[in-house]
PDB file of N, CA and C in Angstrom:
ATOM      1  N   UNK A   1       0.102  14.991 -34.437  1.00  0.00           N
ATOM      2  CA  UNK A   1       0.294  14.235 -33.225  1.00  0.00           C
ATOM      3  C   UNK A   1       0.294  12.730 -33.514  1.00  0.00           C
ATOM      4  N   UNK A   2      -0.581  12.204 -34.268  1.00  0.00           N
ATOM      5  CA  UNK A   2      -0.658  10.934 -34.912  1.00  0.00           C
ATOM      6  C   UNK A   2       0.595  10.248 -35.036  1.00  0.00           C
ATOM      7  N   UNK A   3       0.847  11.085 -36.298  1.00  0.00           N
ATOM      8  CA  UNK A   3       2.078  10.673 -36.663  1.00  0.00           C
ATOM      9  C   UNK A   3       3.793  11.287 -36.757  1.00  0.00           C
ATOM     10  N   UNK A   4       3.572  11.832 -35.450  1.00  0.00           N
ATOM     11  CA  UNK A   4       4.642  12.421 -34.617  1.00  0.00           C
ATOM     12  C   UNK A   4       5.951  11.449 -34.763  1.00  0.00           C
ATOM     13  N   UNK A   5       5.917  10.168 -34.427  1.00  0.00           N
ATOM     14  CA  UNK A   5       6.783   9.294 -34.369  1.00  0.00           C
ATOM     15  C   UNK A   5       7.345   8.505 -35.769  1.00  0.00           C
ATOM     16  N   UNK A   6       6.817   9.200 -36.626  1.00  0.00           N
ATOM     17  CA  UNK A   6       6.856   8.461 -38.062  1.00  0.00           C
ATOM     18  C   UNK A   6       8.000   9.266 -38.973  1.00  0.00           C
ATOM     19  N   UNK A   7       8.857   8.422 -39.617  1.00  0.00           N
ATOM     20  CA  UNK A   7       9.579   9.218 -39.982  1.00  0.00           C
ATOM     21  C   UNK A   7       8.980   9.493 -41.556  1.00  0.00           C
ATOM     22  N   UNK A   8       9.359  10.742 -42.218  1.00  0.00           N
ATOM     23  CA  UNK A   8       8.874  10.828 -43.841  1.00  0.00           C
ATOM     24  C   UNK A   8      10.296  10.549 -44.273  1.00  0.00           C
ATOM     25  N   UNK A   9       9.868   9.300 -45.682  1.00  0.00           N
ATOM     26  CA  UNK A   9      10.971   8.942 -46.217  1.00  0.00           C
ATOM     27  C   UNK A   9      10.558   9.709 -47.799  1.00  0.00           C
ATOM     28  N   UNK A  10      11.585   9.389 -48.743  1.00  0.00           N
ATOM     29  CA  UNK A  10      11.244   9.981 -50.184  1.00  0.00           C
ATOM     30  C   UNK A  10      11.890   9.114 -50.599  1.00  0.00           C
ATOM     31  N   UNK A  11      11.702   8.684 -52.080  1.00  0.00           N
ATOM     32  CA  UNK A  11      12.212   7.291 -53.058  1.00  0.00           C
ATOM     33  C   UNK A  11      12.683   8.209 -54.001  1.00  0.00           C
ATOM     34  N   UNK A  12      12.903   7.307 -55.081  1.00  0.00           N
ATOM     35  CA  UNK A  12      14.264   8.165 -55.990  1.00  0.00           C
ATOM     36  C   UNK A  12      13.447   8.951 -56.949  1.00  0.00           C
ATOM     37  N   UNK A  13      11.757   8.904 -56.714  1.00  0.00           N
ATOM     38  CA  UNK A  13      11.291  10.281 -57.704  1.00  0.00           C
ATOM     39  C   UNK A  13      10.987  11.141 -56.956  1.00  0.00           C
ATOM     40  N   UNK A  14      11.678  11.059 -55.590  1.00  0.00           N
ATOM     41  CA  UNK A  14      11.480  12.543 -55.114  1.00  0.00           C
ATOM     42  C   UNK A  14       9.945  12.437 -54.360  1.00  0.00           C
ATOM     43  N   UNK A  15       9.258  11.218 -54.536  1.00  0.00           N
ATOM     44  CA  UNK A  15       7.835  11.013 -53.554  1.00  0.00           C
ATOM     45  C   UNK A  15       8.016  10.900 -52.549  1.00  0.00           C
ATOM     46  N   UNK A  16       7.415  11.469 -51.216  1.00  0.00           N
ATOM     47  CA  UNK A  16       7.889  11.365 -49.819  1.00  0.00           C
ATOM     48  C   UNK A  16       6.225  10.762 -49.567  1.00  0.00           C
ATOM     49  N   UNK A  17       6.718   9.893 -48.838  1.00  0.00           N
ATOM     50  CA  UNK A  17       6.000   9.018 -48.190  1.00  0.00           C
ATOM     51  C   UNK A  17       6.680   8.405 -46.194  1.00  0.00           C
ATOM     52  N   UNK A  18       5.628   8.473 -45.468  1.00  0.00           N
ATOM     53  CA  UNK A  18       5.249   8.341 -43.763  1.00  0.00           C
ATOM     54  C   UNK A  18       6.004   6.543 -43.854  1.00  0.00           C
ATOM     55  N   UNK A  19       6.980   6.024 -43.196  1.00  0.00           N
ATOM     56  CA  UNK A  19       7.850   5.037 -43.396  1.00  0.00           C
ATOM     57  C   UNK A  19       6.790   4.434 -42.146  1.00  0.00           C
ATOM     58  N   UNK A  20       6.430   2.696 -42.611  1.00  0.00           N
ATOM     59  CA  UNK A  20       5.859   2.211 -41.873  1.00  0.00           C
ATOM     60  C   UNK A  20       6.319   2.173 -40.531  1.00  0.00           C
ATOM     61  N   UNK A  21       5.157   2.117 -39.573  1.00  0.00           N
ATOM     62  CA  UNK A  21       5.656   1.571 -38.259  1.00  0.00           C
ATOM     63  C   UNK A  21       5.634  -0.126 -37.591  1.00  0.00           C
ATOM     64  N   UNK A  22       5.977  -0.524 -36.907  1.00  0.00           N
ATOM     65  CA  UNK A  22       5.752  -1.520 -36.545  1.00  0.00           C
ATOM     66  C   UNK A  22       6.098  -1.678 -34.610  1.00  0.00           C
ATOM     67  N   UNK A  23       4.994  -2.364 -34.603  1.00  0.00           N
ATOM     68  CA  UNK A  23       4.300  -2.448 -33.075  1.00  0.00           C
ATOM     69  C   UNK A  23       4.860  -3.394 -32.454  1.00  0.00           C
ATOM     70  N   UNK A  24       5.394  -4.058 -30.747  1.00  0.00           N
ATOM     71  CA  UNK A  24       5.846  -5.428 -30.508  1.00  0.00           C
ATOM     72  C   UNK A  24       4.578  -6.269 -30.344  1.00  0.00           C
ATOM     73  N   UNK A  25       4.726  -6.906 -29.963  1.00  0.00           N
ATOM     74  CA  UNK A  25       3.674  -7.960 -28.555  1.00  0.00           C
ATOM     75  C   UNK A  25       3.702  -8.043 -27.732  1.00  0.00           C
ATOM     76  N   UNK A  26       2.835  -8.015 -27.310  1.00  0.00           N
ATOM     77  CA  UNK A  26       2.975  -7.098 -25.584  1.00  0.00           C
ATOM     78  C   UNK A  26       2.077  -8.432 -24.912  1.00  0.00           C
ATOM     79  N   UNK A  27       2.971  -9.256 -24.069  1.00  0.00           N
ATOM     80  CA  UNK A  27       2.921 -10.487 -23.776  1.00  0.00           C
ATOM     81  C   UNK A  27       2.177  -9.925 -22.206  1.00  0.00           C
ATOM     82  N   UNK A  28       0.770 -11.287 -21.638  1.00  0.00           N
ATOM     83  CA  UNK A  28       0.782 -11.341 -20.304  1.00  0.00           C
ATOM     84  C   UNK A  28       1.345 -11.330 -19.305  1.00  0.00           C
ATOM     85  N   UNK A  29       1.741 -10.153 -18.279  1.00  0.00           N
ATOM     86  CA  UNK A  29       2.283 -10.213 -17.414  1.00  0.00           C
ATOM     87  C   UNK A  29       1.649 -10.323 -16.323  1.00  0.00           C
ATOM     88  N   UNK A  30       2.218 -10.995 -14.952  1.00  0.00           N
ATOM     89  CA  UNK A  30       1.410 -11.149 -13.741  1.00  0.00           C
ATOM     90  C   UNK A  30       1.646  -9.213 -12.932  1.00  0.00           C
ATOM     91  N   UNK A  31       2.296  -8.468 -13.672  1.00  0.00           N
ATOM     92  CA  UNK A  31       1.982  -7.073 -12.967  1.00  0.00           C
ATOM     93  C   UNK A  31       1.025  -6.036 -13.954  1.00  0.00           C
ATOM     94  N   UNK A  32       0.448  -6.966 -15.425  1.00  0.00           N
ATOM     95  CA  UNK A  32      -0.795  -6.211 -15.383  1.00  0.00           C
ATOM     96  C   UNK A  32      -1.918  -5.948 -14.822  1.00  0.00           C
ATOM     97  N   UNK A  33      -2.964  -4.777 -15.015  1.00  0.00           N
ATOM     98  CA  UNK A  33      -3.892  -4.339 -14.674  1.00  0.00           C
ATOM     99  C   UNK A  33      -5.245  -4.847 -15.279  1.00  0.00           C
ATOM    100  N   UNK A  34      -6.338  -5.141 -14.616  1.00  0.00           N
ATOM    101  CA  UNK A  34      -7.412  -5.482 -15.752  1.00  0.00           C
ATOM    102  C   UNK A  34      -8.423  -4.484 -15.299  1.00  0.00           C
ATOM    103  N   UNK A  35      -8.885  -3.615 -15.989  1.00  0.00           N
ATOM    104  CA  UNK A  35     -10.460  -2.810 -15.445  1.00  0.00           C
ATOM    105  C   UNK A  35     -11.127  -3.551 -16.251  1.00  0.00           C
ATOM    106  N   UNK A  36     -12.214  -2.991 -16.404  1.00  0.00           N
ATOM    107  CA  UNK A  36     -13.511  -2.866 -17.008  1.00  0.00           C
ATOM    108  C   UNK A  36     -13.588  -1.653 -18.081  1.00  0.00           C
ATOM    109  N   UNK A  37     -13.971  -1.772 -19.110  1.00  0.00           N
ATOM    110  CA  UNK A  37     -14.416  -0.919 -20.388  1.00  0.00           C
ATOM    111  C   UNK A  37     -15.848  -0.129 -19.414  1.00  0.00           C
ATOM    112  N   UNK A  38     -15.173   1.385 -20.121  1.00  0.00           N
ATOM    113  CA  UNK A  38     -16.379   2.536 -19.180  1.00  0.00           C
ATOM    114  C   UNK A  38     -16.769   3.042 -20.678  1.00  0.00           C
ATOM    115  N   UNK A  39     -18.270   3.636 -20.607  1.00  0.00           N
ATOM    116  CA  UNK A  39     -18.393   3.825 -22.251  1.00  0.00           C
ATOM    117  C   UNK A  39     -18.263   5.123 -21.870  1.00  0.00           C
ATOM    118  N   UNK A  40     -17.715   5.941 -23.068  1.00  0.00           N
ATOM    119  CA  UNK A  40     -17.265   7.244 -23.411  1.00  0.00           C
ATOM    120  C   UNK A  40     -16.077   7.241 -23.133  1.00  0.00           C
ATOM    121  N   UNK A  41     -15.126   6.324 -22.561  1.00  0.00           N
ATOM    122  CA  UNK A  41     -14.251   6.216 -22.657  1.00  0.00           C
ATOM    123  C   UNK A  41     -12.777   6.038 -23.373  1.00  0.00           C
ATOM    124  N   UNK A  42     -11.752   6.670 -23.672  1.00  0.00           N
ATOM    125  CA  UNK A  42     -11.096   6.478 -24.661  1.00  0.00           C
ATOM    126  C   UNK A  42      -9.769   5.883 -24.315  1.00  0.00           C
ATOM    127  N   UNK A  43      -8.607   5.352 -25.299  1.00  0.00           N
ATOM    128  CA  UNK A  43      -7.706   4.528 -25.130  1.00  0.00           C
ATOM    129  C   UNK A  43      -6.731   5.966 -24.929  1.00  0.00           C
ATOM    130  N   UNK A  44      -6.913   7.132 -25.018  1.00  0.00           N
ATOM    131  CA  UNK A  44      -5.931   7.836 -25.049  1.00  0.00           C
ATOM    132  C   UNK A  44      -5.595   9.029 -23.566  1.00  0.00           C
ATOM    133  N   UNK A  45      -7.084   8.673 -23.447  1.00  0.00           N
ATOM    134  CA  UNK A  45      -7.620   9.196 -22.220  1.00  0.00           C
ATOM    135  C   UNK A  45      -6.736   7.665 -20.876  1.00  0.00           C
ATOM    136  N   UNK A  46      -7.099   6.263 -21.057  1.00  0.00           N
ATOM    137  CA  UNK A  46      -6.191   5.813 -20.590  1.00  0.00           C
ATOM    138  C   UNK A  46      -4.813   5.768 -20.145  1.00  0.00           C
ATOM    139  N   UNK A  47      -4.541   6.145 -21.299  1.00  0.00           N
ATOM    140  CA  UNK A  47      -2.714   6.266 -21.635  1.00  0.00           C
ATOM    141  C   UNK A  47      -1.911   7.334 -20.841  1.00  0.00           C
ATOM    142  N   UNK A  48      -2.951   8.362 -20.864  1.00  0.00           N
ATOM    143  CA  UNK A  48      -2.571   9.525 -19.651  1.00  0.00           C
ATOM    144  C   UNK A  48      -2.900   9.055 -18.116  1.00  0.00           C
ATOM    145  N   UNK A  49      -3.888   8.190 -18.216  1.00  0.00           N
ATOM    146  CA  UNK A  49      -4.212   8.179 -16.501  1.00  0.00           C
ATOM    147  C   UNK A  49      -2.928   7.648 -15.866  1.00  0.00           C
ATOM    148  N   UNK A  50      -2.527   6.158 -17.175  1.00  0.00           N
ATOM    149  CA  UNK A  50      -1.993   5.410 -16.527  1.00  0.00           C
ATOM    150  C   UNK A  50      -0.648   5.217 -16.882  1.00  0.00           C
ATOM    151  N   UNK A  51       0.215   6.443 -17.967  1.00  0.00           N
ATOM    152  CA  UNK A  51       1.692   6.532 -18.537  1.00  0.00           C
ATOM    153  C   UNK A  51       2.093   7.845 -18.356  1.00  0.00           C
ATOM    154  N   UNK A  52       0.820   8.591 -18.236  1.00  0.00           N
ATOM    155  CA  UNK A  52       1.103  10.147 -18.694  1.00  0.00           C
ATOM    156  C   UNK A  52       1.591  10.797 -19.843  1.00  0.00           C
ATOM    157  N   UNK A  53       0.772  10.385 -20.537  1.00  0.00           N
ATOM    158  CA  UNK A  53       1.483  10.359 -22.391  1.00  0.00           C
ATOM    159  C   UNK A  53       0.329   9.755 -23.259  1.00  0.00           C
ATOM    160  N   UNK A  54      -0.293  10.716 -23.658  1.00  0.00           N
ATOM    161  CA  UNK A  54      -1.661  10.124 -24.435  1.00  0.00           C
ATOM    162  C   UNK A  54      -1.195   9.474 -25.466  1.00  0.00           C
ATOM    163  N   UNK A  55       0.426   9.487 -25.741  1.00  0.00           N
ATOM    164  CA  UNK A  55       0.640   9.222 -26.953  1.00  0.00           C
ATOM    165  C   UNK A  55       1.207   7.724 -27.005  1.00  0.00           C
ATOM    166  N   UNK A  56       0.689   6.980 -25.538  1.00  0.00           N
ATOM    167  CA  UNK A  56       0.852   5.964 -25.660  1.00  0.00           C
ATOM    168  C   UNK A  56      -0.131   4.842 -25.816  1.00  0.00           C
ATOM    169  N   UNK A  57      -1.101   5.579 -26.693  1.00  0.00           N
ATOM    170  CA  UNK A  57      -2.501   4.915 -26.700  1.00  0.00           C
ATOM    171  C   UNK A  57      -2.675   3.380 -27.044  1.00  0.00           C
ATOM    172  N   UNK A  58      -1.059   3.255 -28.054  1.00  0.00           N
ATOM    173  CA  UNK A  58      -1.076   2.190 -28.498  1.00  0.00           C
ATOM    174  C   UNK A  58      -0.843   0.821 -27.962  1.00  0.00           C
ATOM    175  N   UNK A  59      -0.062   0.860 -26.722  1.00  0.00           N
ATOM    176  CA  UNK A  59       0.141   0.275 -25.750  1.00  0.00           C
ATOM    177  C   UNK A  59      -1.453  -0.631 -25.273  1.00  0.00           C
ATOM    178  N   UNK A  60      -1.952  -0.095 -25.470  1.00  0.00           N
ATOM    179  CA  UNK A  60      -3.422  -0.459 -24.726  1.00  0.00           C
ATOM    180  C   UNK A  60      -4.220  -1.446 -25.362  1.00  0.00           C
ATOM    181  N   UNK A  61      -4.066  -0.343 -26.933  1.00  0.00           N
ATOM    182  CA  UNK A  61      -4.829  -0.822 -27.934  1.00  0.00           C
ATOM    183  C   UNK A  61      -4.134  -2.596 -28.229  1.00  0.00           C
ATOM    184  N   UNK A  62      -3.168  -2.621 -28.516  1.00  0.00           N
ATOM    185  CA  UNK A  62      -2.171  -4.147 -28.550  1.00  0.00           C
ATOM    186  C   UNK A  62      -2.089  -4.610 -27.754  1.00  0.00           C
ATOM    187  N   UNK A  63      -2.615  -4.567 -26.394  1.00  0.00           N
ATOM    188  CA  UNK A  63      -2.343  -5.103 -24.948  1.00  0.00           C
ATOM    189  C   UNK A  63      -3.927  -6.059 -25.252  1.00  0.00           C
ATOM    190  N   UNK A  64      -4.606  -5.293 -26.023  1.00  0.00           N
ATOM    191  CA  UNK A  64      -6.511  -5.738 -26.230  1.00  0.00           C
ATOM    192  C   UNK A  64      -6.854  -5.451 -27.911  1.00  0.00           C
ATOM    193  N   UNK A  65      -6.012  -6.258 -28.438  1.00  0.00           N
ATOM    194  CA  UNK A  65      -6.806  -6.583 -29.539  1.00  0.00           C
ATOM    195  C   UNK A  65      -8.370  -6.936 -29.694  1.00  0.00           C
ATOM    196  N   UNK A  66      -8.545  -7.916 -29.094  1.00  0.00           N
ATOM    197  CA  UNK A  66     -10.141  -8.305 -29.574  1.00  0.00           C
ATOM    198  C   UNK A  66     -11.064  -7.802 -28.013  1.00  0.00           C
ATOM    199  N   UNK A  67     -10.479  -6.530 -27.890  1.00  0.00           N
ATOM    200  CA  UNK A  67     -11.481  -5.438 -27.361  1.00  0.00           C
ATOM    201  C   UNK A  67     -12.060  -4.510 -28.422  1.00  0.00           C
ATOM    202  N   UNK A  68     -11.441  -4.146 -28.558  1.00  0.00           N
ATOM    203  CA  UNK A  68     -11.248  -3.045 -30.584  1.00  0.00           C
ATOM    204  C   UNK A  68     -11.932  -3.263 -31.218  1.00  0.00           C
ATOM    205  N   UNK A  69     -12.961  -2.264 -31.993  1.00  0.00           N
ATOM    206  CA  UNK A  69     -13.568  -2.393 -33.285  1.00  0.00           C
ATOM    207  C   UNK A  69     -13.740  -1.149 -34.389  1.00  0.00           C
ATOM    208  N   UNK A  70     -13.334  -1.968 -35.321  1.00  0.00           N
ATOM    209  CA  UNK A  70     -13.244  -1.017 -36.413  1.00  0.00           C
ATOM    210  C   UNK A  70     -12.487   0.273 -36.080  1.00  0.00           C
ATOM    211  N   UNK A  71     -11.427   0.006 -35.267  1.00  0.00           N
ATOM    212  CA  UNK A  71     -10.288   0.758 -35.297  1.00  0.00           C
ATOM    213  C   UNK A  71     -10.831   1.567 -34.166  1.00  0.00           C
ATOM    214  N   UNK A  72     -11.471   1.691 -33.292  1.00  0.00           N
ATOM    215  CA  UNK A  72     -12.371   3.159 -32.837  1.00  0.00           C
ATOM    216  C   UNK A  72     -11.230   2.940 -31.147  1.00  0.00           C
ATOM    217  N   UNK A  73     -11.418   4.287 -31.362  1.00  0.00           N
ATOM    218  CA  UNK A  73     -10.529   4.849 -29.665  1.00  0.00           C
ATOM    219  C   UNK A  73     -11.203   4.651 -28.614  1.00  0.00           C
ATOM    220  N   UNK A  74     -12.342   4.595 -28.809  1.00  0.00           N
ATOM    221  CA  UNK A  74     -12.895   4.223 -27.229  1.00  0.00           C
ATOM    222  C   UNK A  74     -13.111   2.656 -27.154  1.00  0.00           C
ATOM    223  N   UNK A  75     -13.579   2.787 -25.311  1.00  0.00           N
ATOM    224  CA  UNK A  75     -13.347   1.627 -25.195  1.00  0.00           C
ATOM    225  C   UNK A  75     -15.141   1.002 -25.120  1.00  0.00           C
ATOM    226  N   UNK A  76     -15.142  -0.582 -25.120  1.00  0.00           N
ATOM    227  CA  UNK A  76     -16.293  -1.420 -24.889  1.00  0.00           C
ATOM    228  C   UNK A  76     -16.178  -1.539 -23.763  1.00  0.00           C
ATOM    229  N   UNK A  77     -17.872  -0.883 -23.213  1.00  0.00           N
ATOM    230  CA  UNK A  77     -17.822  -1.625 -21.773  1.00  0.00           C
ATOM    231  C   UNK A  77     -18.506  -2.381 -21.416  1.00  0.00           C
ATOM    232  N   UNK A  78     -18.531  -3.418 -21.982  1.00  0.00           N
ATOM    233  CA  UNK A  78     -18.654  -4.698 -22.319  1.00  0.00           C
ATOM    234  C   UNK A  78     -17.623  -6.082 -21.774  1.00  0.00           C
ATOM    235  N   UNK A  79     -15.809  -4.953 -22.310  1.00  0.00           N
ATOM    236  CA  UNK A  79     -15.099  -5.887 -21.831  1.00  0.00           C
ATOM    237  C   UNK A  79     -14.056  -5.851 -20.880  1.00  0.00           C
ATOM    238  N   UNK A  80     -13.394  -6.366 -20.753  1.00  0.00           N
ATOM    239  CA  UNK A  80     -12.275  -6.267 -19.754  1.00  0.00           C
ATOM    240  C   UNK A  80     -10.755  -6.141 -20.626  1.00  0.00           C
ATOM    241  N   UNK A  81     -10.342  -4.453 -20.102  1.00  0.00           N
ATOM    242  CA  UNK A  81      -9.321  -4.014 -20.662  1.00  0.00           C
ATOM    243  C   UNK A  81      -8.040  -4.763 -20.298  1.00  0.00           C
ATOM    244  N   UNK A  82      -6.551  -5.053 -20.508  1.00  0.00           N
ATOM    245  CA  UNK A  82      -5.367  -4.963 -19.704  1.00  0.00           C
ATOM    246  C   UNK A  82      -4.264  -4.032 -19.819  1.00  0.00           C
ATOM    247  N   UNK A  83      -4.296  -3.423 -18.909  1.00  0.00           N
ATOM    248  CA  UNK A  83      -3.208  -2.354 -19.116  1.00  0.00           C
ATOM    249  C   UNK A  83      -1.705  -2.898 -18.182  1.00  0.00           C
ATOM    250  N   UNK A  84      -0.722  -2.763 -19.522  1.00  0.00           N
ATOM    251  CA  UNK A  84       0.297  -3.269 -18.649  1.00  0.00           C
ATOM    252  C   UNK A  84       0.833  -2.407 -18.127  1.00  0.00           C
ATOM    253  N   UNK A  85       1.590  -2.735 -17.176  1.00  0.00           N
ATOM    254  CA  UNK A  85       2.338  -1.759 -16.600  1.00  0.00           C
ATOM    255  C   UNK A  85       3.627  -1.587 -16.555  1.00  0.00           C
ATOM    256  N   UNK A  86       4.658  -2.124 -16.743  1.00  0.00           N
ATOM    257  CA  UNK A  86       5.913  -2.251 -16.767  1.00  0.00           C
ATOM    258  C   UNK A  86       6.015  -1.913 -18.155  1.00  0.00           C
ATOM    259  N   UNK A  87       5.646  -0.608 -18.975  1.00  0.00           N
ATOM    260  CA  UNK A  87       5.643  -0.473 -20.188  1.00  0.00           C
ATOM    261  C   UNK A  87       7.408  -0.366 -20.872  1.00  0.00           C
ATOM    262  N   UNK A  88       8.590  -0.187 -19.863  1.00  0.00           N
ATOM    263  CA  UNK A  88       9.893   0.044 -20.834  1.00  0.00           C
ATOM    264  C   UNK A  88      10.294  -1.037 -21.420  1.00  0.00           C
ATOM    265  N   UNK A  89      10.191  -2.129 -20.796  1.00  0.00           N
ATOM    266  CA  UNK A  89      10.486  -3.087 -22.357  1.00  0.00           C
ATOM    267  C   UNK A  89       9.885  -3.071 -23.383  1.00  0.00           C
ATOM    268  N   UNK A  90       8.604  -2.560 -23.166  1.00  0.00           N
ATOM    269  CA  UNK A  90       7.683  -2.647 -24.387  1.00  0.00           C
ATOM    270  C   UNK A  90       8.095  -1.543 -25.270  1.00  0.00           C
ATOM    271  N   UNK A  91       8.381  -0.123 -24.881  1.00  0.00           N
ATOM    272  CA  UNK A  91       9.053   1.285 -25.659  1.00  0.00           C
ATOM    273  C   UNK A  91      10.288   0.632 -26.496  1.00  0.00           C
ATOM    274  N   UNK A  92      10.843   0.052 -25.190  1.00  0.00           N
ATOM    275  CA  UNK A  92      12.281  -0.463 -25.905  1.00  0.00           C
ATOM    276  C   UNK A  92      12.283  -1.199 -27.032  1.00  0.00           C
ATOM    277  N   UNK A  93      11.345  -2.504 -27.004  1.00  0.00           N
ATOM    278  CA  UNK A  93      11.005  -2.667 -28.299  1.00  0.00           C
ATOM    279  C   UNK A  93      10.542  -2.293 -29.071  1.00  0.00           C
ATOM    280  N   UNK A  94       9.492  -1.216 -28.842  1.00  0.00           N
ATOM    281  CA  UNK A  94       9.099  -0.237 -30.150  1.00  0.00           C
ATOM    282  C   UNK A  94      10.491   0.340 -30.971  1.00  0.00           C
ATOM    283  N   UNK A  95      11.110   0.531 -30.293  1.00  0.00           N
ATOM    284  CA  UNK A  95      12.187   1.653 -30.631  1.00  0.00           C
ATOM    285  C   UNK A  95      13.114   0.588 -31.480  1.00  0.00           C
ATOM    286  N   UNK A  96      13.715  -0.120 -30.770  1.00  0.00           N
ATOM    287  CA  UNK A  96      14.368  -1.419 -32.179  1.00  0.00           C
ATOM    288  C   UNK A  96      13.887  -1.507 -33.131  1.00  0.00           C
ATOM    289  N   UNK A  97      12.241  -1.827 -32.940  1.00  0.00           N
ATOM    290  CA  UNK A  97      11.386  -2.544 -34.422  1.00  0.00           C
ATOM    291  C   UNK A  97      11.651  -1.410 -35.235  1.00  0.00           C
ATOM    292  N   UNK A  98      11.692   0.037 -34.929  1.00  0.00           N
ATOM    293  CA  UNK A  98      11.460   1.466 -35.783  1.00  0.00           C
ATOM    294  C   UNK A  98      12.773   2.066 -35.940  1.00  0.00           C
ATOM    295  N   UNK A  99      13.584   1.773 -35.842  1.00  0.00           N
ATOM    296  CA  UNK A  99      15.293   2.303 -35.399  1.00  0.00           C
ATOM    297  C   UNK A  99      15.318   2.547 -36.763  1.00  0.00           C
TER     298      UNK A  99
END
């Protein structure tokens, strides 16, 4: 599921290797959302409330960089999340950067 979206490439000895991805920037908009970090809470568990697609966890996670630590899926509730909402430009640019 991870790495569902990743394509496997192979080099000329025949090593197959997961072809990097690359993420946009997902700029302030005045039609994002801001909650509050709930503890036990997760970014993927978000992604469904609010895309319907856990598999858009990443959206969240890059929307709140310096919410994040040490990579971990849940959230701090501590801070204040932003979830954007108008996510198709943001797909759309996923999809260019990875084409």
């Amino acid at each position: 599921m991870r790495y569902d979206n990743q394509k496997i490439l192979q080099d000329e000895n025949k090593t197959r290797y997961l072809n990097r991805i690359e993420y946009p920037v997902i700029p302030v908009r005045d039609t994002d959302l801001f909650i509050q970090g709930q503890y036990g809470k997760r970014l993927d568990n978000l992604a469904f409330e609010y895309y319907g697609d856990v598999q858009l966890w990443w959206i969240i996670a890059r929307a709140n960089p310096e919410c994040q630590s040490n990579g971990s899926m849940y959230m701090n509730p501590n801070k204040e999340y932003r979830i954007p909402q108008n996510i198709s430009s943001i797909l759309a640019e996923f999809e260019e950067l990875n084409d």
